[in-house]
Protein backbone atom coordinates (compact mmCIF):
# COMPACT_ATOMS: atom_id res chain seq x y z
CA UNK A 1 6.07 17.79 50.79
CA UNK A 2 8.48 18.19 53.45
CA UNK A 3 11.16 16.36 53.04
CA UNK A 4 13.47 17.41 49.90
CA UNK A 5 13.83 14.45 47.55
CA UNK A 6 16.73 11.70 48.06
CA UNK A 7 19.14 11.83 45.50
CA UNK A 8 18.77 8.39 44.32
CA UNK A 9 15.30 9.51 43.36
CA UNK A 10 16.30 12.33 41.15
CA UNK A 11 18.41 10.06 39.49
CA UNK A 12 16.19 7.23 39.07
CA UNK A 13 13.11 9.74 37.68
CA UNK A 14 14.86 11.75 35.30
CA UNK A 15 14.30 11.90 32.08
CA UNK A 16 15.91 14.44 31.08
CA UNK A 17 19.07 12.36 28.94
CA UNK A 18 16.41 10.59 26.82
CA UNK A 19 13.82 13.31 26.40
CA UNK A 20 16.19 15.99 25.56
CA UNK A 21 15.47 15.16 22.11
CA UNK A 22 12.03 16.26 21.91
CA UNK A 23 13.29 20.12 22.97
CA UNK A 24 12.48 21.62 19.49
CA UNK A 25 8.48 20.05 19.83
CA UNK A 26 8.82 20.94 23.45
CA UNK A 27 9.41 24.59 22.36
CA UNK A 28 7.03 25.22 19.11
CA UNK A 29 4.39 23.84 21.33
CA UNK A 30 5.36 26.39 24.04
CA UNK A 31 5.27 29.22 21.23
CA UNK A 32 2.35 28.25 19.95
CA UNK A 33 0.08 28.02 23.72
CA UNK A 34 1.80 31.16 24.32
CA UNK A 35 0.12 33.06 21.64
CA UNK A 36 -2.74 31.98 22.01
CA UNK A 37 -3.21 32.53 25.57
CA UNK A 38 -2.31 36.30 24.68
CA UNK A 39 -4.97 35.94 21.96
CA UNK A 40 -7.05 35.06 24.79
CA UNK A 41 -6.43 37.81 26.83
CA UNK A 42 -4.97 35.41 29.48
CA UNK A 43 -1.60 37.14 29.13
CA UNK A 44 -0.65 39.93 27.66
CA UNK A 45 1.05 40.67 24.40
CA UNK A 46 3.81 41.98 26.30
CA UNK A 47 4.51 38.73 28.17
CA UNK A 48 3.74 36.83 25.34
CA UNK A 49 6.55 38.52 23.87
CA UNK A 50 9.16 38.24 26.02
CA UNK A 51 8.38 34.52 26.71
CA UNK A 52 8.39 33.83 22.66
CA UNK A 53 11.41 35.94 23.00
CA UNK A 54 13.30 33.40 25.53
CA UNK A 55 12.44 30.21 24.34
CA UNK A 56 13.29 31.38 20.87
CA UNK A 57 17.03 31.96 22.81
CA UNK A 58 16.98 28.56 24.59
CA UNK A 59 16.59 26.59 21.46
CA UNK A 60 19.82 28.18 19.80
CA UNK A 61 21.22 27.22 23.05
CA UNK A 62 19.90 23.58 22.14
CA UNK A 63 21.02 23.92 18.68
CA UNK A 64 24.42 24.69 19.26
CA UNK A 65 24.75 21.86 22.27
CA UNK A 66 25.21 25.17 24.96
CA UNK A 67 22.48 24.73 27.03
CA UNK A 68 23.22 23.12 30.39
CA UNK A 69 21.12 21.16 32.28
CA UNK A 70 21.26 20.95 36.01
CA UNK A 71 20.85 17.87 38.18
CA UNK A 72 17.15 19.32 39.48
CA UNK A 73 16.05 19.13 35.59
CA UNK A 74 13.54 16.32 36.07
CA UNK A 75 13.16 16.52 32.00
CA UNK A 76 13.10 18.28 29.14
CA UNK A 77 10.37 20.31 29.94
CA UNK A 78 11.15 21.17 33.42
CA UNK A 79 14.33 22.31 32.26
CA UNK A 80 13.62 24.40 29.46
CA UNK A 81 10.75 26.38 31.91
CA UNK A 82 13.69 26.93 34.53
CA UNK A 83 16.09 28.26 32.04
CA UNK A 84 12.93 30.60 30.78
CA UNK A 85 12.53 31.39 34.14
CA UNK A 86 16.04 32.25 34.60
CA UNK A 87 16.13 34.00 31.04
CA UNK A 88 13.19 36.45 31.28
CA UNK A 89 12.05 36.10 35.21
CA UNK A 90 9.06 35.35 36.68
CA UNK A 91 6.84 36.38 33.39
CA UNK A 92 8.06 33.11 31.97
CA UNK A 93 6.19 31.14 34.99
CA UNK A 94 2.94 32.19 33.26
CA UNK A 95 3.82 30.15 30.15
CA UNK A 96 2.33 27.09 32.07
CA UNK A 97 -0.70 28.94 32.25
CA UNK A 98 -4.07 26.36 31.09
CA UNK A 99 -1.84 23.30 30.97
CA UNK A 100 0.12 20.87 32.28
CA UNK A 101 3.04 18.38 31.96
CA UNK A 102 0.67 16.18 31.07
CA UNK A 103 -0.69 17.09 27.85
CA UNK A 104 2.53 18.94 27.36
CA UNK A 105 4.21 15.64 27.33
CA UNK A 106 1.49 14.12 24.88
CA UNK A 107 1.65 17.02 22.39
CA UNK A 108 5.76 17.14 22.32
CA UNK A 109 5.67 13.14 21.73
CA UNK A 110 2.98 13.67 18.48
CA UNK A 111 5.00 16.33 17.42
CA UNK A 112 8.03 14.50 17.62
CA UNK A 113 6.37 11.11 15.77
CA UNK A 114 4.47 13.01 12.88
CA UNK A 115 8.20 14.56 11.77
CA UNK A 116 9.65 10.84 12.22
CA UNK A 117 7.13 9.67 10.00
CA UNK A 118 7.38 12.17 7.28
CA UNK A 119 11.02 11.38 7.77
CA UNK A 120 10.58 7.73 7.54
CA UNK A 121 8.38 7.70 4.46
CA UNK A 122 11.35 9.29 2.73
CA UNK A 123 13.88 7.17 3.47
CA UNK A 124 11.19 4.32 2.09
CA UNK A 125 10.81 5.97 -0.78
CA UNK A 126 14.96 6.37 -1.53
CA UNK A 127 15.07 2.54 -0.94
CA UNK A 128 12.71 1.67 -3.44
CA UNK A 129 13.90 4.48 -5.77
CA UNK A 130 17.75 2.26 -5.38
CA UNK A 131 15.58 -1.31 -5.70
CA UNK A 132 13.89 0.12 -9.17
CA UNK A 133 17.55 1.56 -10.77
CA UNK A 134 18.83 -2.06 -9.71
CA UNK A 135 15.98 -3.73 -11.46
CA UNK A 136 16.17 -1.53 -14.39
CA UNK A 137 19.86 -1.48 -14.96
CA UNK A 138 19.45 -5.73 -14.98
CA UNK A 139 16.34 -5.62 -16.52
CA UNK A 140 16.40 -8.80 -18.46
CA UNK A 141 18.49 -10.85 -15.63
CA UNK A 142 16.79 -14.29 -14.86
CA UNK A 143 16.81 -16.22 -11.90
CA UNK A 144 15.36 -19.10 -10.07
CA UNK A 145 11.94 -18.18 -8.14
CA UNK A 146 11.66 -20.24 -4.65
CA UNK A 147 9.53 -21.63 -2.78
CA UNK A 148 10.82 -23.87 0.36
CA UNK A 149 14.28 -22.24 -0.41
CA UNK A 150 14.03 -24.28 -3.43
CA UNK A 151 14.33 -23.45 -7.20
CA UNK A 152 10.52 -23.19 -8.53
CA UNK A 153 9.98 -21.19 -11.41
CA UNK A 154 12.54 -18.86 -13.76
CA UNK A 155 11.76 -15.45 -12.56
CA UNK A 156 13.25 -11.76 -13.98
CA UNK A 157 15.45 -10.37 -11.02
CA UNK A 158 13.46 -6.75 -11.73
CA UNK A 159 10.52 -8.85 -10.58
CA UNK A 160 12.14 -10.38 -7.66
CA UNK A 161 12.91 -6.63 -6.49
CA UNK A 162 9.75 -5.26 -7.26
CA UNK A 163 8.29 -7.52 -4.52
CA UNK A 164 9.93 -5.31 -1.88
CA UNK A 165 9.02 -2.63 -3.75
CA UNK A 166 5.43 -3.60 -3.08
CA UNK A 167 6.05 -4.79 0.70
CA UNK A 168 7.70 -1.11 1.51
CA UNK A 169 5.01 0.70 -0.48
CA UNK A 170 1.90 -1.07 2.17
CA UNK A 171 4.77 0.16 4.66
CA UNK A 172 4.68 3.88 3.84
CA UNK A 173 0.76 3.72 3.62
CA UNK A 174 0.67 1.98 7.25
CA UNK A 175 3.33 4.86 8.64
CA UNK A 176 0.77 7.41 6.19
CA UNK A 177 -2.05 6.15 8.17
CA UNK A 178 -1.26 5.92 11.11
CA UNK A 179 0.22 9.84 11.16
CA UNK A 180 -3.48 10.68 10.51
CA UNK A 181 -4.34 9.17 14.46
CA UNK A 182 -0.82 10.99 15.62
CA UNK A 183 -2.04 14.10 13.75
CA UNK A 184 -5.04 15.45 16.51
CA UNK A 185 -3.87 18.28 19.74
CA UNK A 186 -3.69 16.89 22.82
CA UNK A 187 -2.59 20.32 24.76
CA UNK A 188 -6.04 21.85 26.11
CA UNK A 189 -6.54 18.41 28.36
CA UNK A 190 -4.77 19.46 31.14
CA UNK A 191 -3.51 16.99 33.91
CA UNK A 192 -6.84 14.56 33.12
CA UNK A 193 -9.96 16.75 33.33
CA UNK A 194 -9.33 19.64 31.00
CA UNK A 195 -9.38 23.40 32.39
CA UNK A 196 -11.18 26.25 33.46
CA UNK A 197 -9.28 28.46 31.05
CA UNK A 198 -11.34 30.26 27.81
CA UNK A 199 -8.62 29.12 25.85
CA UNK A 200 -8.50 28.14 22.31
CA UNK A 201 -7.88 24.70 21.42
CA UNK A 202 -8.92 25.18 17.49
CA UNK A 203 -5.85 27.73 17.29
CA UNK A 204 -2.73 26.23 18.71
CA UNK A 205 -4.27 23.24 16.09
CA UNK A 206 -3.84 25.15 13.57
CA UNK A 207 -0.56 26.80 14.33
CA UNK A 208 1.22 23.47 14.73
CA UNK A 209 -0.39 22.01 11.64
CA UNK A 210 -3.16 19.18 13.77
CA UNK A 211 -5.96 18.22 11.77
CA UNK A 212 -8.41 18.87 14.84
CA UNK A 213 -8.35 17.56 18.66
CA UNK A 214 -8.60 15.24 20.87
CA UNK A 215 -12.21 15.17 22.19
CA UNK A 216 -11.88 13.26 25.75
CA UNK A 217 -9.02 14.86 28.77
CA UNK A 218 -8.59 11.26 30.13
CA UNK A 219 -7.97 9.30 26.90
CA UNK A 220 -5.62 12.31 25.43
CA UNK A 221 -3.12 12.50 28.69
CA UNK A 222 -3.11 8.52 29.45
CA UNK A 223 -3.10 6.90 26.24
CA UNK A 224 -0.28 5.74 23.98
CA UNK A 225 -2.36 3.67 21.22
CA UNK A 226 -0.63 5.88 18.59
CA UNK A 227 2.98 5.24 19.66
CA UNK A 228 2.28 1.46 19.76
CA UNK A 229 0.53 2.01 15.86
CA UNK A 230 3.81 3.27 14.71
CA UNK A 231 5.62 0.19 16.71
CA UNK A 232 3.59 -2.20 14.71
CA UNK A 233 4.01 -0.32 11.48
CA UNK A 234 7.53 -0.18 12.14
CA UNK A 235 7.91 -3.89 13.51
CA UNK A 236 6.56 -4.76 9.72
CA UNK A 237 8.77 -2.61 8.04
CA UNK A 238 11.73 -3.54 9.98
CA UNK A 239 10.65 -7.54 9.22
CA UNK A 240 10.67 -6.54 5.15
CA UNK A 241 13.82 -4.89 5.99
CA UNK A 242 15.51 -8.10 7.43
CA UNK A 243 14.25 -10.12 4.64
CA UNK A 244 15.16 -8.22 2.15
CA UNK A 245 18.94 -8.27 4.00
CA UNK A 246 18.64 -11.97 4.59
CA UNK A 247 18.38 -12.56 0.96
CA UNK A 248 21.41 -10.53 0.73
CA UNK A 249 23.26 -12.51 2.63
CA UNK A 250 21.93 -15.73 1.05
CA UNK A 251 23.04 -14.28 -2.74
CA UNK A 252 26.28 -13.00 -1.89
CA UNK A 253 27.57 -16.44 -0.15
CA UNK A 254 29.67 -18.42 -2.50
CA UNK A 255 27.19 -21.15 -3.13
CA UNK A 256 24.54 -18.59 -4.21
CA UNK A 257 27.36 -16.42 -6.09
CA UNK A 258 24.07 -14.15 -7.31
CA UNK A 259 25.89 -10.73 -6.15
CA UNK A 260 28.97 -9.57 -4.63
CA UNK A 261 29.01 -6.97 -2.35
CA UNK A 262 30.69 -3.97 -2.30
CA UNK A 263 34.11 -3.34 0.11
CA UNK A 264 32.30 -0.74 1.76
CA UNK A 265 29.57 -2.42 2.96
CA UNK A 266 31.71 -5.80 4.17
CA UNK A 267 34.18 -6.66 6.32
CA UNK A 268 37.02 -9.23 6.67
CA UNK A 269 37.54 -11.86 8.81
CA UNK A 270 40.03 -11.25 11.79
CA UNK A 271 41.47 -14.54 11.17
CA UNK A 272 40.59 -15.82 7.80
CA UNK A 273 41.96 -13.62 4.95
CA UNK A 274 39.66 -15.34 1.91
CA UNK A 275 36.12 -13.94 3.72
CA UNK A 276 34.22 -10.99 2.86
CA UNK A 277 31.47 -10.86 5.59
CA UNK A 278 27.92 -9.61 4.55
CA UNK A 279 27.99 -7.66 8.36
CA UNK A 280 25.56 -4.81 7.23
CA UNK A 281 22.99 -6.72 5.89
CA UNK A 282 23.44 -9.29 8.90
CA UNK A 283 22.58 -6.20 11.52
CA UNK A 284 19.79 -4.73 9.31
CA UNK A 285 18.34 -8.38 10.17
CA UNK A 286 19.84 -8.55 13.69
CA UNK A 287 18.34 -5.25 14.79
CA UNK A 288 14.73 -6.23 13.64
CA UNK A 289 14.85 -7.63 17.26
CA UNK A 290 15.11 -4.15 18.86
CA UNK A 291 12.08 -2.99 17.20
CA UNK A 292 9.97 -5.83 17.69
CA UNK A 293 11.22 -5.29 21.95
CA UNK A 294 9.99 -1.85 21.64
CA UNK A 295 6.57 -3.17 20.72
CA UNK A 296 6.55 -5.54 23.16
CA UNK A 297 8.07 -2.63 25.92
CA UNK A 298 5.54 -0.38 24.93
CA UNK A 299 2.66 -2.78 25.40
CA UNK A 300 3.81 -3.98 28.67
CA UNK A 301 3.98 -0.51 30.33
CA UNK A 302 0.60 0.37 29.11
CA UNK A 303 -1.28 -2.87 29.79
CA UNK A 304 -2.24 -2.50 33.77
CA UNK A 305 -2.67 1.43 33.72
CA UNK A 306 -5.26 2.87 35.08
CA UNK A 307 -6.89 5.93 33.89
CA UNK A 308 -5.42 8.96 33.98
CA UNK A 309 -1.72 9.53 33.57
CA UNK A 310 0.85 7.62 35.50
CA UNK A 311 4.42 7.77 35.72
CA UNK A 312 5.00 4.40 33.85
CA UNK A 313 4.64 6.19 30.82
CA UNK A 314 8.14 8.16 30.81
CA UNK A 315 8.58 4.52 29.68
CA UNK A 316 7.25 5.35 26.50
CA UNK A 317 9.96 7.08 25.19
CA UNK A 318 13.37 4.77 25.32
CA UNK A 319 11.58 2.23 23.27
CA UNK A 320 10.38 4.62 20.69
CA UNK A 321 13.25 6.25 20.26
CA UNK A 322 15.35 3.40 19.85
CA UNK A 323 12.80 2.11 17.44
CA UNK A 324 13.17 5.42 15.00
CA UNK A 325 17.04 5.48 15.55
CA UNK A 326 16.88 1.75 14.36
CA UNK A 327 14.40 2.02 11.18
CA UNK A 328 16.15 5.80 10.15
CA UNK A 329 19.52 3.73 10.26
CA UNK A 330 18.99 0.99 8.63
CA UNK A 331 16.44 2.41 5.31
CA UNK A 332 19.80 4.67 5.14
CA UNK A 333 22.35 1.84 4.73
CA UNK A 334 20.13 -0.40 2.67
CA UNK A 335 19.31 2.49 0.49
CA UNK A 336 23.05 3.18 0.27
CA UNK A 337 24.43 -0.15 -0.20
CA UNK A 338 21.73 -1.54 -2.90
CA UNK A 339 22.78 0.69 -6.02
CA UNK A 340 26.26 -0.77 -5.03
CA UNK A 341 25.90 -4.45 -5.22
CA UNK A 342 27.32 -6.21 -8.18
CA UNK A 343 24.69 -8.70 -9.95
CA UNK A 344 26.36 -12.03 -11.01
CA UNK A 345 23.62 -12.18 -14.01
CA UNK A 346 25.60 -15.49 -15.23
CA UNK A 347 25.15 -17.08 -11.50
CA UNK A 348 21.59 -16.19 -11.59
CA UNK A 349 20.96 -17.56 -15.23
CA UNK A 350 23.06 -20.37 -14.66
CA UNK A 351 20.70 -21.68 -11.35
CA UNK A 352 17.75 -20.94 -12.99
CA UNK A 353 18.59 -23.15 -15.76
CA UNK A 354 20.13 -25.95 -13.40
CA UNK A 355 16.90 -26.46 -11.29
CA UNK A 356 14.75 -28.16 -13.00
CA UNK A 357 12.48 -24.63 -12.48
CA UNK A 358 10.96 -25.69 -16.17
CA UNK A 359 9.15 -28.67 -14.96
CA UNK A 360 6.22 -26.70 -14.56
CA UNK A 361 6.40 -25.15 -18.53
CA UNK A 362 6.20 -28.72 -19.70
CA UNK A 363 3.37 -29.73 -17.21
CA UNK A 364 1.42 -26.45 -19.02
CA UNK A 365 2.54 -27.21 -22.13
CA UNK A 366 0.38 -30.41 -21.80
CA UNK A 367 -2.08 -28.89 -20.34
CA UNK A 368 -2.55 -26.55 -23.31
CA UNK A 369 -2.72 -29.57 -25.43
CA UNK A 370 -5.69 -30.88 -23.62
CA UNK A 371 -3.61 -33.48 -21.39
CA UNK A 372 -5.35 -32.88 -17.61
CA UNK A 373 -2.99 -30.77 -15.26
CA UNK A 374 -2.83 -33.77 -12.66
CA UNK A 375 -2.08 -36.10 -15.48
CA UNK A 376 0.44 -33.74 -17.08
CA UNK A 377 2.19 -33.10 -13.69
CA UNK A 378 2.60 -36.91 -13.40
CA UNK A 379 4.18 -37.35 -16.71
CA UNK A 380 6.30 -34.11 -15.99
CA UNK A 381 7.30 -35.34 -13.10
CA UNK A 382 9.08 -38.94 -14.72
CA UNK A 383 10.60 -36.76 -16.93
CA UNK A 384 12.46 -35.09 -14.57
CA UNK A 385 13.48 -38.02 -12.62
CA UNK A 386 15.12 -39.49 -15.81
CA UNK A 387 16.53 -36.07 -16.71
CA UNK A 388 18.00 -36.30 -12.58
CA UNK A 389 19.44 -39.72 -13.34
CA UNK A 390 21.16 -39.25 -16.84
CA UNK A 391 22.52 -35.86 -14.96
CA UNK A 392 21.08 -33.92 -17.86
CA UNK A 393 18.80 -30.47 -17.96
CA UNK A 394 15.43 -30.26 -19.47
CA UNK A 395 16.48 -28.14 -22.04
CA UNK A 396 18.90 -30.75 -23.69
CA UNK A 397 15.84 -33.27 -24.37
CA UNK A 398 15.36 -34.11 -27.46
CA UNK A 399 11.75 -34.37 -29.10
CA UNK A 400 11.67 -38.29 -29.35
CA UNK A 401 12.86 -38.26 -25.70
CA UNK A 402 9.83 -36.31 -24.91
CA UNK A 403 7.19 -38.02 -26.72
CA UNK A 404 8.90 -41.36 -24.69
CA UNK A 405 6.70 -39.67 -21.85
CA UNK A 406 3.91 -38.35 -23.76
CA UNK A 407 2.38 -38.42 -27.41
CA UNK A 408 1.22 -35.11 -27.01
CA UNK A 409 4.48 -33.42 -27.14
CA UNK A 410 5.38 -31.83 -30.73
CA UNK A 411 8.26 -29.90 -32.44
CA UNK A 412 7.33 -26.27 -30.89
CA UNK A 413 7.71 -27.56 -27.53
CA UNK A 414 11.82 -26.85 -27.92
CA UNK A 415 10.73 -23.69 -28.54
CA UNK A 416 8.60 -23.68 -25.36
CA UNK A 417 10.96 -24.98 -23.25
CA UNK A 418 13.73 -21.89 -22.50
CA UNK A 419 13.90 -18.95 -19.65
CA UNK A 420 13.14 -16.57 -21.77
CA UNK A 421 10.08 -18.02 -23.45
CA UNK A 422 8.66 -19.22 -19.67
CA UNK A 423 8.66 -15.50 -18.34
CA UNK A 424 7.40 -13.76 -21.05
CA UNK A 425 4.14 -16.21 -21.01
CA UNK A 426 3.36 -14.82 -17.65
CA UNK A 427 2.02 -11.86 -18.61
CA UNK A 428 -1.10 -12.32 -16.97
CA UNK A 429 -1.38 -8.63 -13.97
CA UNK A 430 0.75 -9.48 -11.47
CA UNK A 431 3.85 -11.83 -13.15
CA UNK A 432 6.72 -11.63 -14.17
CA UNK A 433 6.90 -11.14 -17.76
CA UNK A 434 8.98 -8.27 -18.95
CA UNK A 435 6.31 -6.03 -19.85
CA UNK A 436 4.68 -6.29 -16.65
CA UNK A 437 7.73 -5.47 -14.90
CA UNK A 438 8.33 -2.16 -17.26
CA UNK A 439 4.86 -1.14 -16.83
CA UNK A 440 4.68 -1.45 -12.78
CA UNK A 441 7.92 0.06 -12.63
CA UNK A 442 6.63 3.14 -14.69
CA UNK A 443 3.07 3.26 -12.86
CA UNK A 444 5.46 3.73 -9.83
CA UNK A 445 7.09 6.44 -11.14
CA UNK A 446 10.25 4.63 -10.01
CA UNK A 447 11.50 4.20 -13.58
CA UNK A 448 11.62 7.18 -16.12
C-alpha cells in the first residue's frame, strides 16, 4: 500500500485498549513457538534465547503497568513484537516465524478462556461452599415451598438452598465441559492454510498444557464456537445467579421478613430514611442482561462470515470480556454477602404455618387410608375453605371438625398434621426431609 493509513482508521481498528489483557497468553504462547522453532532448527538457540530473554522483560513491563504503547500499536500483539523488536533488534522479527496473527489471536483467546474457567469454577464452588454453611447453620428452619409465588408445601430452608446448590453444580460441569473444546492448539494454522514450516505442533501442545490440536487451518483461525459455548454456559449461570438474587430481594422485603440483610451489602434511600435497599442482589439480577448481550453480540458477528478469518472477529473480544468481568464479579459478591444474611427462622416458620401449605398432608393422609387422591383432594379442599372463612389454620382443627369432612379421619391425624411431621415424611431421594438434606450435603463434601 501506498498511501499511509488515515488516522481515523488507526483509531477505529485498534484493539489494543481491550486486548491488552490477553498480554500474559500473548507472551507464553510466544515462549513456547519460540522454543520450539529452535527445537526445529528454524532458529537458533541463540536467538531463541535472546527473544525468550525480551519478552520475559516486556511482561514485567506489563506487570508493573510500565510498558507504553504507541498510537501505531494496532493490538496487543503488534505491540508486544515492536517493543521485542525494539528490545533485542531485528532477531526478535524471527519470532513470527511459521505463524501468523491469525492463529496467534486464536491461541491467546483459548489461553485466556481455559484460565477464566478454572477461575470461574472456583468462585462456583466458594458460593456453594457459603449456600451449604447457611443451610447447615439453619438446618432445621422451615418455610413455605412455592409454586406460582404461592405457599405450596412446608419445606426445610437447607433444602431450599441446596437447589442452587444443584443448579451451580450442572454450571461448573457445563464451564468443565466446555474447557475440554477450548483446551486443543490452534497456533500451527497459520493465516487459513497452515505452513510450509517442519514445525512441531505436538510440542508447543504440550508446553502450554492443550490436550492435542486442532486438525483443520480454516475452522481453527475463523471459528469462535468455543467462545459462544462459554457465553451460553455463562448466560445459564448468570440466570441461576439472578434468581437466586431475586429471591433475595423477595425475602428481605418487609412483607416476606424471611432475612435481613447485612449494612454492607445495602444501601439507604437518598430521601427516605426507614429503607434498606437490597441494591447488590438487584445488580447481580440486573447485569444478567449484559451476559445474555454478549451471547447475542457474539452470535451476530459470527453469523454471515465467510471462511477464513475476517476482521469482524476483533468483535469477539468486548463481549467476552465483559461477560467474565460480569460472572467473576458477581459469584464474588454473592459468595461474600450469603454467609452474612440474617435468617428470620420465626418469619419463615410463621408463613409456612399461615398458608394453608398442609392441605396437601391431609389430602395424603386420606389417601393412605384408602380414600382416592381425587376424592381426598376434594374433601381437602372444603376443609380449607371453612378453615379460610372461620379465619382459622389447619392445625387448630379439632378431630370432630375433621371427621365433619370425612369419616376416615382418626386421632393420629393431629399428629400428622404439623411442619415438622410433613417434611420428615418426604424422605423419599430427592425431598426434603432432614436426612436427605444431611446426607446430600455430606455427599457434596460441602458439609463436614
Amino acid at each position: 500500500m501506498e498511501e499511509a493509513t488515515d488516522p481515523l482508521v488507526d483509531a477505529f481498528t485498534t484493539s489494543f485498549p481491550v486486548d491488552r489483557r490477553l498480554y500474559a497468553q500473548d507472551i507464553a504462547g510466544s515462549i513456547a513457538h519460540c522454543r520450539m522453532l529452535a527445537k526445529q532448527k528454524i532458529i537458533s538457540t541463540a536467538d531463541r534465547d535472546r527473544i525468550v530473554g525480551g519478552l520475559q522483560a516486556i511482561e514485567k513491563e506489563f506487570a508493573s503497568d510500565r510498558f507504553r504503547e504507541l498510537p501505531s500499536d494496532e493490538d496487543v500483539h503488534m505491540a508486544i513484537e515492536r517493543r521485542l523488536i525494539e528490545k533485542v533488534g531485528p532477531v526478535g522479527g524471527k519470532l513470527h516465524t511459521a505463524r501468523s496473527r491469525n492463529d496467534q489471536v486464536a491461541l491467546d483467546l483459548r489461553l485466556y478462556m481455559r484460565d477464566v474457567v478454572d477461575e470461574l469454577c472456583d468462585r462456583i464452588v466458594a458460593l456453594q461452599q457459603a449456600l451449604a454453611e447457611l443451610a447447615r447453620a439453619h438446618a432445621g428452619v422451615i418455610m413455605p415451598g412455592y409454586t406460582h409465588l404461592q405457599p405450596a408445601q412446608p419445606v426445610l430452608f437447607g433444602h431450599h438452598l441446596l437447589a442452587y446448590i444443584e443448579m451451580l453444580d450442572r454450571d461448573e460441569a457445563r464451564l468443565k465441559d466446555c474447557r475440554t473444546r477450548i483446551n486443543v492448539l490452534p497456533l500451527g494454522a497459520g493465516a487459513l492454510a497452515g505452513t510450509t514450516f517442519s514445525i512441531d505442533r505436538a510440542m508447543v501442545a504440550r508446553e502450554l498444557g492443550f490436550d492435542g490440536v486442532t486438525e483443520n487451518s480454516l475452522d481453527t483461525v475463523s471459528d469462535r464456537d468455543f467462545a459462544l459455548e462459554f457465553l451460553g454456559a455463562g448466560s445459564i449461570l448468570a440466570m441461576h445467579l439472578s434468581r437466586l438474587a431475586d429471591e433475595i430481594v423477595l425475602w428481605a422485603s418487609p412483607h416476606f421478613g424471611f432475612i435481613e440483610l447485612p449494612d454492607a451489602f445495602a444501601t439507604g434511600s437518598s430521601m427516605m430514611p426507614q429503607k434498606k435497599n437490597p441494591d447488590v442482589a438487584e445488580l447481580v439480577r440486573g447485569k444478567t442482561g449484559r451476559v445474555y448481550g454478549s451471547l447475542m453480540a457474539l452470535l451476530t458477528t459470527l453469523k454471515g462470515l465467510p471462511l477464513a478469518y475476517n476482521r469482524d472477529l476483533q468483535e469477539d473480544k468486548a463481549p467476552l470480556f465483559d461477560a467474565v468481568d460480569t460472572l467473576l464479579a458477581s459469584l464474588a459478591v454473592m459468595a461474600a454477602m450469603v454467609p452474612r444474611l440474617r435468617v428470620r427462622a420465626d418469619r419463615m416458620r410463621e408463613a409456612a404455618d399461615a398458608g394453608y401449605t398442609l392441605a396437601t398432608e391431609l389430602a395424603d393422609y386420606l389417601a393412605t387410608r384408602g380414600v382416592p387422591f381425587r376424592d381426598a383432594h376434594g374433601v381437602v379442599g372444603a376443609v380449607v375453605r371453612k378453615a379460610i372463612a372461620d379465619g382459622r389454620s389447619l392445625t387448630t382443627l379439632t378431630l370432630d371438625e375433621l371427621r365433619a369432612f370425612s369419616d376416615a379421619f382418626e386421632e393420629d391425624v393431629l399428629e400428622w398434621l404439623t411442619a415438622e411431621a410433613a417434611v420428615g415424611r418426604r424422605s423419599a431421594p430427592g425431598g426434603t426431609a432432614p436426612a436427605n438434606v444431611r446426607r446430600r450435603l455430606r455427599r457434596k463434601k460441602l458439609n463436614p
